[in-house]
Protein backbone atom coordinates (compact mmCIF):
# COMPACT_ATOMS: atom_id res chain seq x y z
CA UNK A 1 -17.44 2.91 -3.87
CA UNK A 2 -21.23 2.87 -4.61
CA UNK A 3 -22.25 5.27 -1.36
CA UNK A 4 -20.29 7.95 -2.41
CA UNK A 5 -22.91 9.48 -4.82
CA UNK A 6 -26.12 7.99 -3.19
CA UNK A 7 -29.55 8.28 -5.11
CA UNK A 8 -32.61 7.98 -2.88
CA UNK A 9 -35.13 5.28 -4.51
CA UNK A 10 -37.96 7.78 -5.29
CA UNK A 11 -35.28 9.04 -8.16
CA UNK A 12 -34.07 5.66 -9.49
CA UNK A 13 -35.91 5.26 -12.86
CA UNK A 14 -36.96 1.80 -14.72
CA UNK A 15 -33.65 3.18 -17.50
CA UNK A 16 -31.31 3.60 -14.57
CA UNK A 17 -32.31 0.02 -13.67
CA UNK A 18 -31.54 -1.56 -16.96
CA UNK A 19 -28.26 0.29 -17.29
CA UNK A 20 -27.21 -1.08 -13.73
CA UNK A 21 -28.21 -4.47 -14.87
CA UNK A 22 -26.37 -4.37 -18.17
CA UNK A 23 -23.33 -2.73 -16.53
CA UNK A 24 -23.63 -5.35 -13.29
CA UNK A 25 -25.49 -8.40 -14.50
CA UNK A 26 -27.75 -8.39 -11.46
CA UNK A 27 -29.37 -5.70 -9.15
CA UNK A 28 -31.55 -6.08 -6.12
CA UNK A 29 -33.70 -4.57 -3.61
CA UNK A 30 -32.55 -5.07 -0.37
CA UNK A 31 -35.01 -3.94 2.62
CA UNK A 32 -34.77 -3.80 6.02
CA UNK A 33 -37.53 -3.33 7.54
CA UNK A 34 -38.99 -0.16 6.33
CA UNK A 35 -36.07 0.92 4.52
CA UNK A 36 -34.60 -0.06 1.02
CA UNK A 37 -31.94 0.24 -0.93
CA UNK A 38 -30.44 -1.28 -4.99
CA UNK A 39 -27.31 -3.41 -4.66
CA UNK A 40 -25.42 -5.25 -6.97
CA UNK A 41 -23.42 -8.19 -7.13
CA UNK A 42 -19.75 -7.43 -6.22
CA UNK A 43 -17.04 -8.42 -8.73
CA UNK A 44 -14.53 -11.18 -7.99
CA UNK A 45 -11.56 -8.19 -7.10
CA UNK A 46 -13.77 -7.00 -4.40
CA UNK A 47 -15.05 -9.75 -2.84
CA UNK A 48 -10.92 -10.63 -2.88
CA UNK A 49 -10.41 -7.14 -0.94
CA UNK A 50 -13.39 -7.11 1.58
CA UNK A 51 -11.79 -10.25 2.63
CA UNK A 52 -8.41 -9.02 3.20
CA UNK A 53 -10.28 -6.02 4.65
CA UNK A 54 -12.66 -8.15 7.01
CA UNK A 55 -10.03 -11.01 8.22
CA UNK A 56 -9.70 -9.46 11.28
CA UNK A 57 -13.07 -7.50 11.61
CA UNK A 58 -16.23 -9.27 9.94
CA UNK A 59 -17.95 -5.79 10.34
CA UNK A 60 -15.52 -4.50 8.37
CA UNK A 61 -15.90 -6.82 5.16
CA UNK A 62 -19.63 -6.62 6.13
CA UNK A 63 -19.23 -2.39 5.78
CA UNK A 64 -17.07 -2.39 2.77
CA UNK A 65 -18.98 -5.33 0.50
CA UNK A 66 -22.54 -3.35 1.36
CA UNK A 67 -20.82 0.12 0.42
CA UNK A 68 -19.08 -1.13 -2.95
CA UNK A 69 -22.69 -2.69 -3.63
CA UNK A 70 -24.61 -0.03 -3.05
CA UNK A 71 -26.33 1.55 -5.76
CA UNK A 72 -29.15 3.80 -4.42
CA UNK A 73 -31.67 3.89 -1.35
CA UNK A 74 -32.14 4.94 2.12
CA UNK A 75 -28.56 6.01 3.81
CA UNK A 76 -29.91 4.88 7.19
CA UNK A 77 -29.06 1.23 6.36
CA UNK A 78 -25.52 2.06 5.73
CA UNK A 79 -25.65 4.68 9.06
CA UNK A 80 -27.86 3.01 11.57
CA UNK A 81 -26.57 0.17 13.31
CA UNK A 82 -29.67 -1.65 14.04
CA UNK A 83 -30.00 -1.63 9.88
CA UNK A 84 -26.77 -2.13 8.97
CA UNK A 85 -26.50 -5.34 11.16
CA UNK A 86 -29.95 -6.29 9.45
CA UNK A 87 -28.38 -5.86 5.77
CA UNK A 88 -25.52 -7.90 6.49
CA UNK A 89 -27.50 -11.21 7.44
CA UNK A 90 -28.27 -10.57 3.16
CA UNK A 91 -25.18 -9.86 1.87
CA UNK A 92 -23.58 -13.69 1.15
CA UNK A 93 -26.37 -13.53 -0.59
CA UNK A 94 -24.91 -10.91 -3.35
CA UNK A 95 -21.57 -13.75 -3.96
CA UNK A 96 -23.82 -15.76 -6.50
CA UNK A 97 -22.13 -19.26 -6.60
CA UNK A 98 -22.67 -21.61 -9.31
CA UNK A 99 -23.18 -25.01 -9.06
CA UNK A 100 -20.03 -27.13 -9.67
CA UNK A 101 -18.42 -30.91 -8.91
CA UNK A 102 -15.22 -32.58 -9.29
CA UNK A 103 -14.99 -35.75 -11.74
CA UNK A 104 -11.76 -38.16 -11.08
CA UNK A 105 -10.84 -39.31 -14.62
C-alpha cells in the first residue's frame, strides 16, 4: 500500500509529481483542515477489494482505499480519527466515473 513508505509534503518535488501522474493518471491534494496529504486515483482491482474489504465495515473500505491512495503527506490523517473521518467524506471522490447512457437499438 501507499502508507507504507510515507513522504512528508515538504519533500515531494514538482519531478516526483509528474512521475506520480504519469504512473497514476491523476494525483491530488487532499486537506483536512490544516493537514494535507497526495492521493491518487485507485485502480479498478482495488476499488474491487476495498469493497469486499468494507461490505461489512464502511470504515474499513474507507481505511484501506485512503491507504492504497496515499502517496505522501501528514500521517495524522491516516492516525487521527477526527482526520481520518474528515478524509473519507473525499474519497468517492478519487472513483472518477465517466459519463455514460444506454441506447435501445
Amino acid at each position: 500500500m501507499g502508507a507504507n513508505k510515507n513522504i512528508p509534503l515538504d519533500q515531494v518535488t514538482p519531478d516526483m509529481i509528474e512521475a506520480w501522474k504519469a504512473k497514476y493518471e491523476k494525483v491530488w491534494k487532499l486537506k483536512v483542515a490544516e493537514k494535507e496529504a497526495i492521493v491518487r486515483n485507485p485502480e479498478r482491482s482495488e476499488i474491487s477489494y476495498a469493497s469486499k474489504v468494507g461490505s461489512n465495515d464502511a470504515m474499513k473500505y474507507n481505511e484501506y482505499m485512503l491507504k492504497t491512495c496515499w502517496l505522501a503527506g501528514d500521517e495524522d490523517i491516516l492516525n487521527k480519527d477526527s482526520y481520518f473521518i474528515g478524509a473519507c467524506a473525499q474519497l468517492e471522490k478519487l472513483i472518477e466515473i465517466k459519463e455514460s447512457s444506454l441506447e435501445e437499438l
